[in-house]
Protein backbone atom coordinates (compact mmCIF):
# COMPACT_ATOMS: atom_id res chain seq x y z
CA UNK A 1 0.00 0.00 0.00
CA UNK A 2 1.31 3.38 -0.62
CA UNK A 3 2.61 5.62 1.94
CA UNK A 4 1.68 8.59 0.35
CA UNK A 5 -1.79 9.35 1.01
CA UNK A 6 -4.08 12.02 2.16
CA UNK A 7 -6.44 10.29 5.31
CA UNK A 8 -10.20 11.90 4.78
CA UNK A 9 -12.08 10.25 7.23
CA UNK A 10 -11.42 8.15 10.46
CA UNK A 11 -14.05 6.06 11.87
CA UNK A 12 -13.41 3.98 15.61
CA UNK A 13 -16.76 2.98 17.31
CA UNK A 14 -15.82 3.28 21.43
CA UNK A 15 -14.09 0.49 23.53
CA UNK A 16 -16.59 -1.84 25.09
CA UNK A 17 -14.27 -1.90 28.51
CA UNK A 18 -16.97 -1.57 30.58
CA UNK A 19 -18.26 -5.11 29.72
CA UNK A 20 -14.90 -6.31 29.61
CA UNK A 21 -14.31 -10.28 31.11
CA UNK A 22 -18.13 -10.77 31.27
CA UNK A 23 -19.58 -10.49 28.01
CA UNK A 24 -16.31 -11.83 25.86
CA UNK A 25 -18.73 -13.27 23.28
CA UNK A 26 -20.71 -10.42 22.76
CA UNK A 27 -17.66 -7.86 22.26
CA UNK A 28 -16.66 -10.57 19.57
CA UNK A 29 -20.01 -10.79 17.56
CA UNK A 30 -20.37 -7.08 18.36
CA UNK A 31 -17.11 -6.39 16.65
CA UNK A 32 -17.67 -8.38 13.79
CA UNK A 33 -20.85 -7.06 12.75
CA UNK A 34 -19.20 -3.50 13.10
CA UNK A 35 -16.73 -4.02 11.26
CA UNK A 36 -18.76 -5.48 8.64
CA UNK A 37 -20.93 -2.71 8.45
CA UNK A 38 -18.06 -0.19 8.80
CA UNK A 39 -17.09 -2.07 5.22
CA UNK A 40 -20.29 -1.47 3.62
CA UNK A 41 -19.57 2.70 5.42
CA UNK A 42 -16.49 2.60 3.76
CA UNK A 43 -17.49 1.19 0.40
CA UNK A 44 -20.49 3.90 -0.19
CA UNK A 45 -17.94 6.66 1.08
CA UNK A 46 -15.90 5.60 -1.80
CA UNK A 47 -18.49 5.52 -4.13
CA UNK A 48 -20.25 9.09 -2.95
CA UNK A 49 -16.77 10.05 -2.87
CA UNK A 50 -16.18 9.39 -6.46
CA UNK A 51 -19.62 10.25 -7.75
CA UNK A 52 -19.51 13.76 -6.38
CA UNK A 53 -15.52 14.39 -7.40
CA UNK A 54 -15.16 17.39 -9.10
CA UNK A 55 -13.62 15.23 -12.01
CA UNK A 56 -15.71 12.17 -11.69
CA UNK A 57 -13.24 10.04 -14.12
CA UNK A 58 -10.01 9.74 -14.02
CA UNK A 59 -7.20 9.02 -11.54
CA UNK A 60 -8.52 12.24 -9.10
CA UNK A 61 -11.87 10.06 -8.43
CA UNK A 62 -9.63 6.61 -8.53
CA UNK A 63 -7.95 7.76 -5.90
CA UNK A 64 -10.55 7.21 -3.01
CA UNK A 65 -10.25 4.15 -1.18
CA UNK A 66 -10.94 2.94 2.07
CA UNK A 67 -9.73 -0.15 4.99
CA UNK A 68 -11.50 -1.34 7.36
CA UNK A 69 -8.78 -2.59 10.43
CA UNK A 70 -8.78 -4.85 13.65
CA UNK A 71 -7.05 -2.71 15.95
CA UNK A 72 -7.26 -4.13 19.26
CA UNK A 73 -9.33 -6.74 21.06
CA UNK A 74 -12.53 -4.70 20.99
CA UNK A 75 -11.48 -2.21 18.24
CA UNK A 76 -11.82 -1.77 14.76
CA UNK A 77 -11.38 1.43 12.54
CA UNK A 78 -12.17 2.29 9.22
CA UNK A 79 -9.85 4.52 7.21
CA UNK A 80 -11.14 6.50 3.69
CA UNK A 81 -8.03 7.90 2.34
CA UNK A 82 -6.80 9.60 -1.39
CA UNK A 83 -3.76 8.51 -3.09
CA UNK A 84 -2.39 11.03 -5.17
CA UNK A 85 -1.93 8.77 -8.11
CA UNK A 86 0.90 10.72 -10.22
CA UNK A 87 -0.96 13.52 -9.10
CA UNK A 88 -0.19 16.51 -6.87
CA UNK A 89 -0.13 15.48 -3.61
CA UNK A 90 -1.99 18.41 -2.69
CA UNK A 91 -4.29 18.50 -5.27
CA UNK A 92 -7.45 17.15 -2.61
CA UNK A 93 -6.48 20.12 -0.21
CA UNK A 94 -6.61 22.53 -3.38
CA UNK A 95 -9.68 21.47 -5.10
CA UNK A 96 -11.48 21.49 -1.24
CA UNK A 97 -10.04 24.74 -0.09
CA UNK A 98 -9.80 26.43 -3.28
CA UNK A 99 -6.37 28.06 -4.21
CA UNK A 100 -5.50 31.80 -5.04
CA UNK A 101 -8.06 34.60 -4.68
CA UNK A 102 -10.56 32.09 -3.23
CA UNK A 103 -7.96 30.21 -1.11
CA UNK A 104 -6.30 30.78 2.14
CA UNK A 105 -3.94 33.09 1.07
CA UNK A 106 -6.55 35.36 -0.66
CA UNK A 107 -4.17 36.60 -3.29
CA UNK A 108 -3.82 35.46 -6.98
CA UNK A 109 -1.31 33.01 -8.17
CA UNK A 110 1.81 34.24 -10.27
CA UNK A 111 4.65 32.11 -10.97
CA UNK A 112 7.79 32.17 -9.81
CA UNK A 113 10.44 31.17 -11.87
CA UNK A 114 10.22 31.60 -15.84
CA UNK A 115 9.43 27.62 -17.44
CA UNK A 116 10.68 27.93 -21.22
CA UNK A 117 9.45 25.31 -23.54
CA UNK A 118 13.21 23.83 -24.06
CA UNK A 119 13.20 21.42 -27.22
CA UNK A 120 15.55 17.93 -26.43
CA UNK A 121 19.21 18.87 -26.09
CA UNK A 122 21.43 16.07 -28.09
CA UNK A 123 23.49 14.09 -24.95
CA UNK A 124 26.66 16.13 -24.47
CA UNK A 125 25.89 19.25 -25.07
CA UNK A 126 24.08 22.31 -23.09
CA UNK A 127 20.96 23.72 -23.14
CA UNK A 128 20.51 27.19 -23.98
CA UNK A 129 20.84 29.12 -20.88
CA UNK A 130 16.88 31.21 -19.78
CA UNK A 131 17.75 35.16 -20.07
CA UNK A 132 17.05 36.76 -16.32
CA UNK A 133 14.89 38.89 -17.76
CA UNK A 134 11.96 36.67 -19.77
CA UNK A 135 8.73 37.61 -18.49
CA UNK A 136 7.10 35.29 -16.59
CA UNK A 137 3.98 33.31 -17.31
CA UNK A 138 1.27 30.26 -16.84
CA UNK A 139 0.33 28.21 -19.39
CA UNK A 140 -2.00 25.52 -20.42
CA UNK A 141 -3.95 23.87 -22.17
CA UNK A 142 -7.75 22.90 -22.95
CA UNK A 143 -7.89 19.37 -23.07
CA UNK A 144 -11.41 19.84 -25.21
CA UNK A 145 -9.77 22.34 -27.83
CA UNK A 146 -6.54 21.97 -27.70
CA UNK A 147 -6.04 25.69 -27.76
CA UNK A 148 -3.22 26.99 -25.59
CA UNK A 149 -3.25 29.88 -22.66
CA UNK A 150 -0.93 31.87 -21.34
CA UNK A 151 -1.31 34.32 -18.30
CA UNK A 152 1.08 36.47 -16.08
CA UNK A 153 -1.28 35.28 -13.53
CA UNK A 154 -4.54 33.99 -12.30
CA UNK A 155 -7.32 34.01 -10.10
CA UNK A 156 -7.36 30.39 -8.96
CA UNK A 157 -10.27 28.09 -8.26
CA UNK A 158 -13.12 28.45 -5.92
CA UNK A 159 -13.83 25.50 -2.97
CA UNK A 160 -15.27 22.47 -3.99
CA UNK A 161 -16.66 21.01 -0.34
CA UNK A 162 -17.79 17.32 -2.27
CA UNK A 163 -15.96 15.55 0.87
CA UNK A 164 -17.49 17.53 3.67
CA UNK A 165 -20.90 17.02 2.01
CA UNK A 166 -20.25 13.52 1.47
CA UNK A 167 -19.16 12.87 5.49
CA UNK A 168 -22.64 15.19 6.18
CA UNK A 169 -24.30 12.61 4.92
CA UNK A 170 -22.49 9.48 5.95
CA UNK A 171 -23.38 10.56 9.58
CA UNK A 172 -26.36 8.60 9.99
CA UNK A 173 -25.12 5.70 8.93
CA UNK A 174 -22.31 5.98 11.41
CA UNK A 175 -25.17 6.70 14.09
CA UNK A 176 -26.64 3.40 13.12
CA UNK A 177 -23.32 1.52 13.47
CA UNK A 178 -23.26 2.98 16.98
CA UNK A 179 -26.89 1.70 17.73
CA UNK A 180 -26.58 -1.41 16.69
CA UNK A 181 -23.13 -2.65 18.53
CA UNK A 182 -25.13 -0.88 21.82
CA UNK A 183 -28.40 -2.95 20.91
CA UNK A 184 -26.31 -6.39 20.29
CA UNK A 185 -24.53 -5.28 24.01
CA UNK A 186 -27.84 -4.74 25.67
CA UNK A 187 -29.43 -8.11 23.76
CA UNK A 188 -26.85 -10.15 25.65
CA UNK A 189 -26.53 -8.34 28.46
CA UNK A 190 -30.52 -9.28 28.84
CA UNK A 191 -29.52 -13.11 27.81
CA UNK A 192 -26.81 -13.44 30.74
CA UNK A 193 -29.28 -11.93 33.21
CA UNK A 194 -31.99 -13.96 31.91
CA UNK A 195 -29.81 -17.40 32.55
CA UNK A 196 -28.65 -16.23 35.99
């Protein structure tokens, strides 16, 4: 797994230490089913995840995935994360924060150092040094056109909030993971009280 990765979301339902030594059994099924159902969680977060991306295909969208761990006797955790993918590795923070005027730093973006499109130097010999004083400039281009563009600077792009939407809405579903480890607890909690 890649080391390089941008952790989203980080779900851990609480330790069931108050029951500990008397209801062994029931912290086992009860961890089970939640961590079944926190792979089901994790499996729709990927897909809302992806669905609501601001570039739905590609590698940006790929990049969502999620684990669901073991952690401890009683513990399990489920972990939604984006690999950058040959991508920049801030790229999530960017698209979710927005960048230049509409970003933190409220200012537009300029570059810094002049890029020149160099053509292949033969191997030996030196590439043409950049004069100090080539204007600098952005440029791209349209991957629908084609055309090219080129900008001493530029405003940047507004906030996309897809993922806090996305967790928004995921919080039910957590609730019910919650709710149903406390009613398997309380089930057997009635079924040793019932035998003794």
């Amino acid at each position: 797994m890649p080391t390089n990765y941008t952790e989203i979301f980080f779900v851990r339902p609480e330790k069931l230490k108050r029951y500990k030594g008397a209801l062994t059994e029931a912290k086992k099924q009860s961890l089970k089913i939640a961590l079944g159902e926190m792979d089901d969680l994790g499996r729709h977060l990927v897909k809302e995840l992806q669905t609501n991306a601001p570039t739905q295909k590609g590698e940006f969208a790929s990049g969502f995935t999620y684990r669901v761990k073991k952690t401890g006797a009683d513990v399990g955790s489920l972990y939604v994360n984006w690999y950058p993918k040959d991508r920049p590795k801030n790229l999530l923070e960017w698209i979710t924060f927005g960048t230049g005027i509409h970003g933190p730093r409220k200012r537009r973006i300029v570059p810094k150092a002049v890029y020149a499109n160099e053509k292949r130097v033969a191997a030996g010999k030196k590439p043409k040094a950049i004069p100090a004083n080539k204007p600098k400039f952005l440029q791209w281009q349209n991957p629908t056109t084609g055309q090219w563009y080129r900008k001493k600077s530029v405003a940047g792009m507004r906030p996309n909030r897809f993922v806090f939407s996305v967790w928004l809405k995921a919080q039910d579903r957590i609730a019910a993971i919650y709710q149903n480890i406390g009613k398997l607890v309380a089930d057997r909690i009635l079924e040793k009280s019932n035998r003794l």
